[in-house]
Every structure is written in structure tokens, then in C-alpha cells.
C-alpha atoms as a PDB file:
ATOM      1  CA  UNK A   1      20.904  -0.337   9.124  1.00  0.00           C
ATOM      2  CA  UNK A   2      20.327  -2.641  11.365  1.00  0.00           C
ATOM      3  CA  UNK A   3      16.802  -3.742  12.186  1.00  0.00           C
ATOM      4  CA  UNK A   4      15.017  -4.073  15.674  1.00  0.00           C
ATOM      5  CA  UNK A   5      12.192  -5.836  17.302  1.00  0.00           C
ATOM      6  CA  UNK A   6       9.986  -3.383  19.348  1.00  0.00           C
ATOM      7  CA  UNK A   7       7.002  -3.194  21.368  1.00  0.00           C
ATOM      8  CA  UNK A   8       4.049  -0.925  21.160  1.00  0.00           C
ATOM      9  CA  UNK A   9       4.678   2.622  20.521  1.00  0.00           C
ATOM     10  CA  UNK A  10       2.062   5.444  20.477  1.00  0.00           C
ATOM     11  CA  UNK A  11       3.345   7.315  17.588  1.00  0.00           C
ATOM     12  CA  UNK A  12       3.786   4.181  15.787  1.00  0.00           C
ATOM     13  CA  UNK A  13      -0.314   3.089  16.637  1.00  0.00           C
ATOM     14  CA  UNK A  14       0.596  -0.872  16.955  1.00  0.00           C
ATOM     15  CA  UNK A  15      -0.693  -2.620  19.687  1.00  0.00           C
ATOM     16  CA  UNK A  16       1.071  -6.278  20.191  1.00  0.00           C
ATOM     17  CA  UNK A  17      -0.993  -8.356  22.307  1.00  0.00           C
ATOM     18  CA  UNK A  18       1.320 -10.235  25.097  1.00  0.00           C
ATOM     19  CA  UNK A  19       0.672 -13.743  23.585  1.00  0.00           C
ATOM     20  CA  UNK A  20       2.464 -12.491  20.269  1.00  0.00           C
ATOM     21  CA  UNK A  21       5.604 -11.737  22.654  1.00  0.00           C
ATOM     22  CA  UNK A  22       6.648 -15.121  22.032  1.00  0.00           C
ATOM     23  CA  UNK A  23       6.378 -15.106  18.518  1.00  0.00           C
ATOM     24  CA  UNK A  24       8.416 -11.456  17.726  1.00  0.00           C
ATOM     25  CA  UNK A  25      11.156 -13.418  19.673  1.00  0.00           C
ATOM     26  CA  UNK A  26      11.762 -16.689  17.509  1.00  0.00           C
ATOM     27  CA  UNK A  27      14.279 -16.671  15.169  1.00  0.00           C
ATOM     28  CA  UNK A  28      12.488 -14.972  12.298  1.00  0.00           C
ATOM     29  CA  UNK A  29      11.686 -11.713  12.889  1.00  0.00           C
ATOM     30  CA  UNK A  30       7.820 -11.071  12.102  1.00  0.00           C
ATOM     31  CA  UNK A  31       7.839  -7.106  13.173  1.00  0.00           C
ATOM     32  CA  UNK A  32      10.372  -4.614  12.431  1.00  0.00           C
ATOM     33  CA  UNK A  33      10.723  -0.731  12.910  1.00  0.00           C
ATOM     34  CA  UNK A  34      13.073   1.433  12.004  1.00  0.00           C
ATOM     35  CA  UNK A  35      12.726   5.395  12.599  1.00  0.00           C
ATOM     36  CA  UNK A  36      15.359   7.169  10.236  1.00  0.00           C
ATOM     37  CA  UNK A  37      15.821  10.767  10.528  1.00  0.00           C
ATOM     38  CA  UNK A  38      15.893  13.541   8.199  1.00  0.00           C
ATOM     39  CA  UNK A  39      18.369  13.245   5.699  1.00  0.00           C
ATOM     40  CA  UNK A  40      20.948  16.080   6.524  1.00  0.00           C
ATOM     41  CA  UNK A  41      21.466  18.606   3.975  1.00  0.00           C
ATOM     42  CA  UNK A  42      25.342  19.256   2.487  1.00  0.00           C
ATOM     43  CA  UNK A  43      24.834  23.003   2.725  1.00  0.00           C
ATOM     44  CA  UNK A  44      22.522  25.393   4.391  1.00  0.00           C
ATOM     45  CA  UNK A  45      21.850  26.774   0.887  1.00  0.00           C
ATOM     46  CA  UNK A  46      21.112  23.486  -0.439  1.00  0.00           C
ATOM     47  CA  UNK A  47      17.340  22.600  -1.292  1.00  0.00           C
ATOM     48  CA  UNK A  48      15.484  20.119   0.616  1.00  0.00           C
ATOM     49  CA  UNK A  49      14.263  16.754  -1.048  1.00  0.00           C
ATOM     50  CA  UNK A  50      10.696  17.815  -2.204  1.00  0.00           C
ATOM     51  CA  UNK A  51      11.695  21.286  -3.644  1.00  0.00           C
ATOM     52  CA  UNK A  52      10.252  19.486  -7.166  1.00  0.00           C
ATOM     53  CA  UNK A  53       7.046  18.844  -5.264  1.00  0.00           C
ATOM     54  CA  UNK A  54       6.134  22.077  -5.277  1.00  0.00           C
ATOM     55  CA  UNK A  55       3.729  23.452  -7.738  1.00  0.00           C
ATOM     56  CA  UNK A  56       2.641  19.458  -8.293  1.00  0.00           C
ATOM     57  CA  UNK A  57      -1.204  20.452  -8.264  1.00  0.00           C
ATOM     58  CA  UNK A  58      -3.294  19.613  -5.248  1.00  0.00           C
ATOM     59  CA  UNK A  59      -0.051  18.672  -3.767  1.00  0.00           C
ATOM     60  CA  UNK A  60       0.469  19.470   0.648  1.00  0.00           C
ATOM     61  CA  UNK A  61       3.878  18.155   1.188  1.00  0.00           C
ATOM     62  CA  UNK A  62       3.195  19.246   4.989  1.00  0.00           C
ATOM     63  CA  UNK A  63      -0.038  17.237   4.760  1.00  0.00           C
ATOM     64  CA  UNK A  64       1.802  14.157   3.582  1.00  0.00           C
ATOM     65  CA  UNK A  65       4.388  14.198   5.899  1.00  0.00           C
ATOM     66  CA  UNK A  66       1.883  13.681   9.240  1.00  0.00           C
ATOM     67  CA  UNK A  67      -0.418  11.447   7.301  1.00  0.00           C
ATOM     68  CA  UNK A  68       0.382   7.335   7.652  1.00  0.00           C
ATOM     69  CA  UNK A  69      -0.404   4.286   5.501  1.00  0.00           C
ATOM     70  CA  UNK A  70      -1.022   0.249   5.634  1.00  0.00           C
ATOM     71  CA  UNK A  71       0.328  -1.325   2.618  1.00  0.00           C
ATOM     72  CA  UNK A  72      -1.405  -4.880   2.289  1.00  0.00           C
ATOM     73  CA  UNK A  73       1.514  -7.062  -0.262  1.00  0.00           C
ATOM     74  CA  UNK A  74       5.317  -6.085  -0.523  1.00  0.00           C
ATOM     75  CA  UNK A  75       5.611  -7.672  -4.004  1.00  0.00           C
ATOM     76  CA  UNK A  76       5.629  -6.525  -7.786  1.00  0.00           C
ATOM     77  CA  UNK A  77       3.080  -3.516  -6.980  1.00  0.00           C
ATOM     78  CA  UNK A  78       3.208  -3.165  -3.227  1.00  0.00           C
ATOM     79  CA  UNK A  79       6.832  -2.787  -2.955  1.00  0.00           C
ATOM     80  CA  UNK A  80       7.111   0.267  -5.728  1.00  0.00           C
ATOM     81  CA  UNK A  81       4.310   2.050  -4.098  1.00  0.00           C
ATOM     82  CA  UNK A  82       5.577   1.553  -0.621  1.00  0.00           C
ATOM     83  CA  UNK A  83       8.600   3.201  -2.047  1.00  0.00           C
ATOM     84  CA  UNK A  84       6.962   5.495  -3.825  1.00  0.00           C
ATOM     85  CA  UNK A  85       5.034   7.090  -0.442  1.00  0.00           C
ATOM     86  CA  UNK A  86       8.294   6.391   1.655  1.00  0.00           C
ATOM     87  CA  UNK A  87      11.169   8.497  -0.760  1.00  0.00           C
ATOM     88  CA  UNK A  88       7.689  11.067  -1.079  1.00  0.00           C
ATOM     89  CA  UNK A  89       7.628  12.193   2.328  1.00  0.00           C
ATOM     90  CA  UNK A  90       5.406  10.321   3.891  1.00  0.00           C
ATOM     91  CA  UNK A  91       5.493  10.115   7.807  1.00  0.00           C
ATOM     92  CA  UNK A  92       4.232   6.713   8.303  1.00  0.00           C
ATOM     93  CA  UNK A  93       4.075   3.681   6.660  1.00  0.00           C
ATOM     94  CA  UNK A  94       3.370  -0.009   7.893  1.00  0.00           C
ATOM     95  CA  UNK A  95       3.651  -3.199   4.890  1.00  0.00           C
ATOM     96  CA  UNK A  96       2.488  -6.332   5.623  1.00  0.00           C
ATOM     97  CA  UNK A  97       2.909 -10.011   3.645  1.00  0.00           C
ATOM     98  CA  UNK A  98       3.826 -12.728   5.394  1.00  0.00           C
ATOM     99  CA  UNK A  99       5.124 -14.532   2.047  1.00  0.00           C
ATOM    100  CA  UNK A 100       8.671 -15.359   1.490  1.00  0.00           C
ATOM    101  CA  UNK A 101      11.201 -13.860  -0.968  1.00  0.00           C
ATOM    102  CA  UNK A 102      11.944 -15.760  -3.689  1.00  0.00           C
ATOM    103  CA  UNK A 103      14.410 -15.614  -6.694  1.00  0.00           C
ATOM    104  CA  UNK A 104      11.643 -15.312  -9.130  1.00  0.00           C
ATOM    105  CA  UNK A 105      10.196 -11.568  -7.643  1.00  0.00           C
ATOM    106  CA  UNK A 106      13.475  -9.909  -8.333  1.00  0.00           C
ATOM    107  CA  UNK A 107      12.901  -9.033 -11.661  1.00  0.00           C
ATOM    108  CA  UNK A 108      10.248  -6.563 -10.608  1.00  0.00           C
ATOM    109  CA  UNK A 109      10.692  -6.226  -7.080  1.00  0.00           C
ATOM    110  CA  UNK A 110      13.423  -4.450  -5.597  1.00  0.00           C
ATOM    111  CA  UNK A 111      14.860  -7.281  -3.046  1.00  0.00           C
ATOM    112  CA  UNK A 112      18.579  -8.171  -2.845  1.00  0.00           C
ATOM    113  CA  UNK A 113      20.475 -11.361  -2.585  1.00  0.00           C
ATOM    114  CA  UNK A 114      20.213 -11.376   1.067  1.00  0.00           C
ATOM    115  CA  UNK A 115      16.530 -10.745   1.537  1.00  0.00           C
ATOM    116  CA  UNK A 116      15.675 -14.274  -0.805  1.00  0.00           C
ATOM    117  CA  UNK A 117      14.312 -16.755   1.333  1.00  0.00           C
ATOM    118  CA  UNK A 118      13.358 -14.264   4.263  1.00  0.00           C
ATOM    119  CA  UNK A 119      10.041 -12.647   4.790  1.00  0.00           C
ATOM    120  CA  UNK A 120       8.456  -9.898   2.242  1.00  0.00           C
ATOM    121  CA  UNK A 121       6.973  -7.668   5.222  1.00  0.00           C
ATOM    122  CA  UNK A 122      10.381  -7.616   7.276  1.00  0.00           C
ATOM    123  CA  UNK A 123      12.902  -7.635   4.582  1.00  0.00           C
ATOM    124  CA  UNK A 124      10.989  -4.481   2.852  1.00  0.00           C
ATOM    125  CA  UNK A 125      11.611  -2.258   5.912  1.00  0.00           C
ATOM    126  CA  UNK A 126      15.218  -3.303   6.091  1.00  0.00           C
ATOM    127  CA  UNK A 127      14.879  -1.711   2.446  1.00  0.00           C
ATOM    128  CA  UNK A 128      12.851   1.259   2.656  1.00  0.00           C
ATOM    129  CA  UNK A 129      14.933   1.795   6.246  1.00  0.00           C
ATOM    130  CA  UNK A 130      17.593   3.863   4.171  1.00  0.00           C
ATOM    131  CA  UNK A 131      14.760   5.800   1.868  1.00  0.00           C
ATOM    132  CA  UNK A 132      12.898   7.860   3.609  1.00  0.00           C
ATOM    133  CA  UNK A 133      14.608  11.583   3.224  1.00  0.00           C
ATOM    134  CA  UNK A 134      12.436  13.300   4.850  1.00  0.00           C
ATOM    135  CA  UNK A 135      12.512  10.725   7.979  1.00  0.00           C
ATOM    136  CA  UNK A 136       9.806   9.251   9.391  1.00  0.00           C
ATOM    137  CA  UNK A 137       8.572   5.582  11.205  1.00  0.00           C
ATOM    138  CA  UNK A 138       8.177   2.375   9.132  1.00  0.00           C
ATOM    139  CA  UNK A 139       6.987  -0.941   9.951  1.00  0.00           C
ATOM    140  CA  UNK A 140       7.466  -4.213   8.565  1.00  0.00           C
ATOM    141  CA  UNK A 141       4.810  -6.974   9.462  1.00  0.00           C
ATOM    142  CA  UNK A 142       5.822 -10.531   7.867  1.00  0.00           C
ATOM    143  CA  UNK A 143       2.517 -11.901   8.003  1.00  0.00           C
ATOM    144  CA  UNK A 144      -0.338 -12.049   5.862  1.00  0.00           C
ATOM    145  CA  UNK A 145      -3.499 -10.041   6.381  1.00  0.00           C
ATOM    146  CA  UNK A 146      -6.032 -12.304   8.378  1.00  0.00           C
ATOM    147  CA  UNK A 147      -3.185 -12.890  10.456  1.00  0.00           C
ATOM    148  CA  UNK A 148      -2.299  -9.335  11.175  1.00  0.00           C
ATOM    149  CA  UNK A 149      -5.448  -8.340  11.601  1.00  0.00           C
ATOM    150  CA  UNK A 150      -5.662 -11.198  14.656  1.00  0.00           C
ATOM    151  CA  UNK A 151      -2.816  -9.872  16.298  1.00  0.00           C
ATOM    152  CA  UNK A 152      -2.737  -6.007  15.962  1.00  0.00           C
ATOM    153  CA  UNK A 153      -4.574  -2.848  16.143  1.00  0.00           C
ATOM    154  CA  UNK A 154      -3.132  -1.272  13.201  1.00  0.00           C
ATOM    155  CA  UNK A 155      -4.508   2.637  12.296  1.00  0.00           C
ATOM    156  CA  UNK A 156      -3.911   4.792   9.499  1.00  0.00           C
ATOM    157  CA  UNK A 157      -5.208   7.253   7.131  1.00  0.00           C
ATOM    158  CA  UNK A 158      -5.322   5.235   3.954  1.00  0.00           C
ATOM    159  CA  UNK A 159      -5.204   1.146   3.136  1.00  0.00           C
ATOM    160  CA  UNK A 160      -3.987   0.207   0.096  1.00  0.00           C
ATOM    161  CA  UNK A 161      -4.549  -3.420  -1.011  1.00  0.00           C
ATOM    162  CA  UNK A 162      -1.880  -4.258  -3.228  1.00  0.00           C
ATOM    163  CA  UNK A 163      -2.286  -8.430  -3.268  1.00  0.00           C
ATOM    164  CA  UNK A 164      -3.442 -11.094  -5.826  1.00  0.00           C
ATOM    165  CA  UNK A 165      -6.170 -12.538  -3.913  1.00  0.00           C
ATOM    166  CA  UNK A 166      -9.699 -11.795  -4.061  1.00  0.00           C
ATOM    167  CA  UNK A 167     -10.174 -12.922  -0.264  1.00  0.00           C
ATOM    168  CA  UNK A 168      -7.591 -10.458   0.876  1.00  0.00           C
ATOM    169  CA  UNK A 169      -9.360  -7.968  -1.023  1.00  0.00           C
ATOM    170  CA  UNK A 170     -12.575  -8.542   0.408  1.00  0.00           C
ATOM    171  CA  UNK A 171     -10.803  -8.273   4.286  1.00  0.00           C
ATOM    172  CA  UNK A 172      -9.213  -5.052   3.134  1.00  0.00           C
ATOM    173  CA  UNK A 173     -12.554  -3.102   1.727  1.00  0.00           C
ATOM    174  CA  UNK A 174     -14.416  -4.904   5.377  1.00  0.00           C
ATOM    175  CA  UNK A 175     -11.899  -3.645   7.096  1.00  0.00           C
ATOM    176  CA  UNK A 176     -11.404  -0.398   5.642  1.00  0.00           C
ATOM    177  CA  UNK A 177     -15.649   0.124   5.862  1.00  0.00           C
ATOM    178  CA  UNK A 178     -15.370  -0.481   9.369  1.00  0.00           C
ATOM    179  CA  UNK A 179     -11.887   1.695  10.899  1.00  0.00           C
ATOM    180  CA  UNK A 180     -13.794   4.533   8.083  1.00  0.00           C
ATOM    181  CA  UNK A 181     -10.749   5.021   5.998  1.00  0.00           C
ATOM    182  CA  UNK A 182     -10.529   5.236   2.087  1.00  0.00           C
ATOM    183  CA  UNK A 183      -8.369   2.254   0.507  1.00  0.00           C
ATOM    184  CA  UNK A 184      -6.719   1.552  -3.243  1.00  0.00           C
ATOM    185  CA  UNK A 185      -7.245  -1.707  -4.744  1.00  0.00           C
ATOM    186  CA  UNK A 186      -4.774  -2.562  -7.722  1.00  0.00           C
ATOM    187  CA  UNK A 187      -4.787  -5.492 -10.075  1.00  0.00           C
ATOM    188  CA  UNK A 188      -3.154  -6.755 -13.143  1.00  0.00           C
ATOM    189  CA  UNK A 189      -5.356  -9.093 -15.707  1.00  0.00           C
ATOM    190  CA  UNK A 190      -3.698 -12.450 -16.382  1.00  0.00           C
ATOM    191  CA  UNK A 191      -1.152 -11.534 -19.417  1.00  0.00           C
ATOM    192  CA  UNK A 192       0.041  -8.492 -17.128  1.00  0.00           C
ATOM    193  CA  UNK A 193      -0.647  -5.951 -19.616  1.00  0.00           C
ATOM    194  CA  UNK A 194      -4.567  -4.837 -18.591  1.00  0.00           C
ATOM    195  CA  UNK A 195      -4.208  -2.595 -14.781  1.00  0.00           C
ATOM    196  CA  UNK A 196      -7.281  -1.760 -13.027  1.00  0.00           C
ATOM    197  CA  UNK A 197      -7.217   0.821  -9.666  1.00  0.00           C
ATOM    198  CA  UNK A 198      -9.993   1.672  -7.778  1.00  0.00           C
ATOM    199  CA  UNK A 199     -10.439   4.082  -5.225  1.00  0.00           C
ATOM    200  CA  UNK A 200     -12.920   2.863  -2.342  1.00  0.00           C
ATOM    201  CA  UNK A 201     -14.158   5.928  -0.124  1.00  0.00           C
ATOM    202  CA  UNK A 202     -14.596   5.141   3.477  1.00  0.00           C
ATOM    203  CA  UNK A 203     -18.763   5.613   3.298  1.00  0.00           C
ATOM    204  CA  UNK A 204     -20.520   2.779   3.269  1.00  0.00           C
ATOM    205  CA  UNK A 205     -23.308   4.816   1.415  1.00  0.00           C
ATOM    206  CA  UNK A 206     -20.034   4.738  -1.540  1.00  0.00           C
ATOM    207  CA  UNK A 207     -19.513   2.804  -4.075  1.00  0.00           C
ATOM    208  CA  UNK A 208     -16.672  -0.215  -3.173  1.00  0.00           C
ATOM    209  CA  UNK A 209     -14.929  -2.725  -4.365  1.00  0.00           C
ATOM    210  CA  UNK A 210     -17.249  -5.390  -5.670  1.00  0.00           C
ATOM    211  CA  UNK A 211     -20.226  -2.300  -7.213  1.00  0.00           C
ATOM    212  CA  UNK A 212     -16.575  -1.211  -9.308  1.00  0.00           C
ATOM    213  CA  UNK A 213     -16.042  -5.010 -10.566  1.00  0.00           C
ATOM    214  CA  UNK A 214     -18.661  -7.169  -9.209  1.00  0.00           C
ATOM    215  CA  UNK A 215     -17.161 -10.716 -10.936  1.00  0.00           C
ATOM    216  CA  UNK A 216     -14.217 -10.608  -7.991  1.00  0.00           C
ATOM    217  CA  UNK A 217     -15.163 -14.087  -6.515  1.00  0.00           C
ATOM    218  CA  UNK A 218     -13.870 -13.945  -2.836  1.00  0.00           C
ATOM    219  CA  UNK A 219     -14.174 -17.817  -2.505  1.00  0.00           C
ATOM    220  CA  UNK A 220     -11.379 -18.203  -5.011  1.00  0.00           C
ATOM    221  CA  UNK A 221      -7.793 -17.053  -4.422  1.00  0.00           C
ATOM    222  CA  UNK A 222      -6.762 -15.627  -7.216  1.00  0.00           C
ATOM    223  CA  UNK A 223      -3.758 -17.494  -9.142  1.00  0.00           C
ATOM    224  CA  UNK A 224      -0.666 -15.338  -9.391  1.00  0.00           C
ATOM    225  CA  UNK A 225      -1.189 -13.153 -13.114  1.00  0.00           C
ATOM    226  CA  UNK A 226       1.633 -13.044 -15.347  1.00  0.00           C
ATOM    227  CA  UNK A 227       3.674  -9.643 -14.200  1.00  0.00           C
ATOM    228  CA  UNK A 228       6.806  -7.613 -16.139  1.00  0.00           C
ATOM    229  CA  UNK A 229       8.165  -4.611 -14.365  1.00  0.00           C
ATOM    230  CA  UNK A 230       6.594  -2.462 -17.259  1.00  0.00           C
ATOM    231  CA  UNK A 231       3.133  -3.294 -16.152  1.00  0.00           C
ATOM    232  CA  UNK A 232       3.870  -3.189 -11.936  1.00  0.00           C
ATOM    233  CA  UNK A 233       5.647   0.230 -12.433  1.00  0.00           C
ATOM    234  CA  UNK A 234       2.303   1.630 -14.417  1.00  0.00           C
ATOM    235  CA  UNK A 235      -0.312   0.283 -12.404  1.00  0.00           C
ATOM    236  CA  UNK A 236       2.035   1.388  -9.167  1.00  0.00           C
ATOM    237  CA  UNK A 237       2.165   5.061 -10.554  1.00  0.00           C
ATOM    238  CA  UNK A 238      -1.791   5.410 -10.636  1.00  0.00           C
ATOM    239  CA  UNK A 239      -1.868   3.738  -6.920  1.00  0.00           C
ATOM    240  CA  UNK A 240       0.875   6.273  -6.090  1.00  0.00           C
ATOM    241  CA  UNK A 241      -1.519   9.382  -7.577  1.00  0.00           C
ATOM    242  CA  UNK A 242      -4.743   8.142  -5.881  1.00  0.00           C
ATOM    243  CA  UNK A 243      -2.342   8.066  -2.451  1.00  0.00           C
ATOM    244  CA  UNK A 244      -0.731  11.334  -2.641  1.00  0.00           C
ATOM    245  CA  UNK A 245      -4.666  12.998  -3.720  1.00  0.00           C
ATOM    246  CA  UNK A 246      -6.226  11.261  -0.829  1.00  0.00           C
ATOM    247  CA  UNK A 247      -3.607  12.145   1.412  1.00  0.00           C
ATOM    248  CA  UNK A 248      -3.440  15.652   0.588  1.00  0.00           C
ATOM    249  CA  UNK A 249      -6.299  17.008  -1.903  1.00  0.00           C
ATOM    250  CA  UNK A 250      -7.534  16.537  -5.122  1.00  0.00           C
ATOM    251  CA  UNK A 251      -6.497  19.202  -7.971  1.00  0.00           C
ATOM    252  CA  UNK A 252      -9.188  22.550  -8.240  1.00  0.00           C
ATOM    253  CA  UNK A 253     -11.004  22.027 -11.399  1.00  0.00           C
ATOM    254  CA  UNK A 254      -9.788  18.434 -11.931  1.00  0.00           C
ATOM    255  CA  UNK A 255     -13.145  16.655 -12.085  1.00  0.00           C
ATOM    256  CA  UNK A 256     -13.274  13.842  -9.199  1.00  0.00           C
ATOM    257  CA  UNK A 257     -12.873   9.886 -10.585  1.00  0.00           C
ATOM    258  CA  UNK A 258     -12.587   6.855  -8.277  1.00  0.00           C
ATOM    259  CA  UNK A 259     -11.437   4.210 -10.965  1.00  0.00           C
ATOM    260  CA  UNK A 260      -8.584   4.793 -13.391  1.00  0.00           C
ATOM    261  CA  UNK A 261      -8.222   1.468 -16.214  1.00  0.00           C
ATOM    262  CA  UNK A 262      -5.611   0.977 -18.839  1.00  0.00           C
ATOM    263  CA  UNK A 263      -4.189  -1.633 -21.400  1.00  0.00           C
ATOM    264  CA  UNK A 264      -0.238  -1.388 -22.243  1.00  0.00           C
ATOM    265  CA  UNK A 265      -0.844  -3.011 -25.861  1.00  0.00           C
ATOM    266  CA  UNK A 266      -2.773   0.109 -26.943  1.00  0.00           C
ATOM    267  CA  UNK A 267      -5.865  -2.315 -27.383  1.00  0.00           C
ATOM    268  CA  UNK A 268      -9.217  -1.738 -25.872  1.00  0.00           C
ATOM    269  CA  UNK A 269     -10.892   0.338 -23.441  1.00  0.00           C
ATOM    270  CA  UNK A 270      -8.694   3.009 -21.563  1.00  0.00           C
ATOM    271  CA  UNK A 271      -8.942   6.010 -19.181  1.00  0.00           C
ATOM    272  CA  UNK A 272     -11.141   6.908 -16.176  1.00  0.00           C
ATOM    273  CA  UNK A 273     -14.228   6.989 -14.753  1.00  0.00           C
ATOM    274  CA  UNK A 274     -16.818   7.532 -11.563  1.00  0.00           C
ATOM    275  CA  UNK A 275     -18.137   3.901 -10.592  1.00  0.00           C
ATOM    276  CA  UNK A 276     -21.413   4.932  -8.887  1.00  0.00           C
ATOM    277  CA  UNK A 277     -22.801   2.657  -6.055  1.00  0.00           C
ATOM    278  CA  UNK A 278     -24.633  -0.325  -7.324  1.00  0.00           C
ATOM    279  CA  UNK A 279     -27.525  -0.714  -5.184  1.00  0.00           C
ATOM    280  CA  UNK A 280     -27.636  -4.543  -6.138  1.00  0.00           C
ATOM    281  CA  UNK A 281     -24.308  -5.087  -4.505  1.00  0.00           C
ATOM    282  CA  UNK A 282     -24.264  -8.348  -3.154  1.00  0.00           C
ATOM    283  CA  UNK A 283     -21.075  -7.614  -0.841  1.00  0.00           C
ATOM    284  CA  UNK A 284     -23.876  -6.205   1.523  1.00  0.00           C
ATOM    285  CA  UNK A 285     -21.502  -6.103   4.716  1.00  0.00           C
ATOM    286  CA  UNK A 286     -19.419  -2.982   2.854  1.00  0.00           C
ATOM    287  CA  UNK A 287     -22.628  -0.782   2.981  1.00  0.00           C
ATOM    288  CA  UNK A 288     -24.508  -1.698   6.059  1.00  0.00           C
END
């Protein structure tokens, strides 16, 4: 499919300034969007795609399919969950990362040999383009949050926050605070094998980010962690459940948790757990 630059589209909620006209136009493309249809079924009998959706519980596949999402990293977790909402039904999706691809992600990220040496936020919407079965608007952004966040008015339901860097994380849960939406903040420890996801409500009265793990130092960009697709694809699945529940409901008589933490060596503290506001916080912006 091939891709297209494109201006400002209501349904789409993107607002591109007139001095970023310029820009779109150089040779590498910084904003993509692509608008596949429904995929079209071989017989009238035939099921459609999210027949095995139903009786998932707290699942609304109707729900999901007018609600929209900002993905924040198209690497070893953003690009799995970005796939994970698009081939779910969701109706709206816009990823953003403004780093390149190189040879090195595609052992855990699902790039091709054309997309190396392009950008992460384009060349994932030329891959999701063909994904989406239940159609639907995605948007590829090859720039890195600050810079986005400069240049457009994006809107959604949910952010997730799917990036290695404490400073991006702390621009995500601001940001998040301040449009009032909920956002997902995932993170592997340094030997890949420890995942942590937390679920930050949009309340500023809530617990966020920094009461769940208040060591994050937002002065330091984190160094990438080691990552194997074992650990990516685990910590993506929890992101993906913590999507679909805020984007549709939670399960009746499934008590309500906002962090979920896990170790793949079987070592150490697992499971899940309500992080209650810490009225200490020193990330005082998120609650005022």
C-alpha cells in the first residue's frame, strides 16, 4: 500500500501548523496516514474477524472500534502493542518515534528489509497499513515526543508510553494529566527479563507514574536495557490487557489493579497490585 502525506483531517484529530508544511514535504516523510477498509468477507456466511472476542470478559468490541490511541515508541514493545490494538479492532491509532530503523531491532521488532534506515513512526504505518481487519485510520509520526508535541494537537482516548527514557516518560504522564486521559507506562529492567506496567488514571488526585516507582530520574535518559522478543512480547501482552480494559471496561467481580510486575526467570517478586497515591510525590506538576 502505498503511503500518503496529508493534511489535517477532523476524524483523524491532527492539526499541522502551516510552518510544518515545509517539513511533511522534504524527502523523508515525517507524517503518514493510511485509512484501510474493512476487510471483505469470502462468504456472507463467513464470521467476521472478532467472532473469538466474544465472551472475552469485560470485552465491547463496538466500544473499541470508535475509541483511538497515541502510541509514544514503535520499537521492541511499542510496535507489538500497536499491532496488537490495530489487528484488535481498534478505530484509531497514531505512533510516534522519530528514531531510525536499524538492523539490530529486527529481532524483536517486526520491520522488513526495506524499512532499515527509514523512520520508526512512518515505516510502522506502512506496516500496520495492511492489518487492520476491521478498518480504521492510522497515523505514523516520525518524530520523537517533545517534538510532536511542538507541532501537533494530537487527541485520543488513551496514551501509552512505550519508550526507554525517563524524560519521555515524564512528558507523557504531564501530558496525559493535562488533555485528562489515562496512559500505560511499560519498562523492561536492564537484563530484559524483570517487566513493570503501570496504569496512570487521568485524575490528578490518582496515583501516577513517579508515586508507582518514585527512583525514575527524569534528568537521566535511560540507556537502552538489554531486550529478547520473549520479554517485549510479555510485557506487550499486559500493555495490550490494560488497553483493551480501559478502552472498553474492566471484568465484573475482577478486583481493580493499576500495576501488574513480573520476572521471566521465575525469581522474585511477581503479580499485581493497587499503587495508592503517595502524597510525598515530588513530581508535584502530575497532581496540581
Amino acid at each position: 500500500m502505498a503511503g500518503s502525506i496529508v493534511s489535517h483531517r477532523v476524524d483523524v484529530q491532527v492539526t499541522i501548523p502551516p510552518e510544518i508544511q515545509e517539513l511533511m514535504e522534504q524527502e523523508e516523510e515525517v507524517f503518514v496516514q493510511f485509512e484501510p477498509g474493512p476487510w471483505s468477507k469470502r462468504h456472507p456466511m463467513e464470521h467476521g474477524p472478532f467472532i473469538r472476542h466474544t465472551g472475552i470478559p469485560g470485552h465491547d468490541q463496538e466500544r473499541l472500534g470508535k475509541s483511538s490511541a497515541i502510541v509514544i515508541g514503535a520499537g521492541g514493545l511499542g510496535f507489538p502493542v500497536a499491532q496488537g490494538l490495530v489487528r484488535s479492532g481498534i478505530g484509531s491509532i497514531t505512533v510516534c518515534d522519530g528514531d531510525v530503523v536499524e538492523l539490530a531491532n529486527t529481532s524483536r521488532q517486526f520491520y522488513q528489509p526495506e524499512d532499515i534506515g527509514h523512520l520508526k513512526g512512518v515505516r510502522i504505518a506502512y506496516q500496520l497499513a495492511d492489518q487492520m481487519p476491521g478498518g480504521g485510520t492510522i497515523v505514523g509520526i516520525g518524530l520523537n515526543w517533545p517534538e510532536v508535541t511542538d507541532r501537533y494537537v494530537l487527541e485520543g482516548d488513551l496514551l501509552l508510553c512505550l519508550v526507554d527514557n525517563n524524560r519521555a516518560r515524564l512528558e507523557a504522564a504531564k501530558y496525559a494529566r493535562n488533555t485528562g486521559i489515562p496512559a500505560i507506562f511499560a519498562m523492561l529492567s536492564r537484563d530484559g527479563m524483570r517487566t513493570q506496567v503501570f496504569l496512570q488514571s487521568p485524575r490528578k488526585k490518582d496515583p501516577c507514574l513517579w508515586c508507582a516507582l518514585p527512583d525514575l530520574d527524569p534528568e537521566v535518559a535511560a540507556p537502552c536495557a538489554a531486550a529478547i522478543v520473549e520479554s517485549c512480547q510479555l510485557v506487550s501482552a499486559w500493555v495490550l490487557f490494560f488497553a483493551h480494559r480501559v478502552l472498553t471496561s474492566w471484568p465484573k467481580d475482577v478486583p481493580f489493579f493499576n500495576f501488574r510486575f513480573g520476572n521471566l526467570l521465575g525469581v522474585g517478586p511477581e503479580g499485581v497490585g493497587w499503587v495508592k497515591r503517595n502524597l510525598g510525590c515530588e513530581r508535584r506538576e502530575l497532581h496540581e
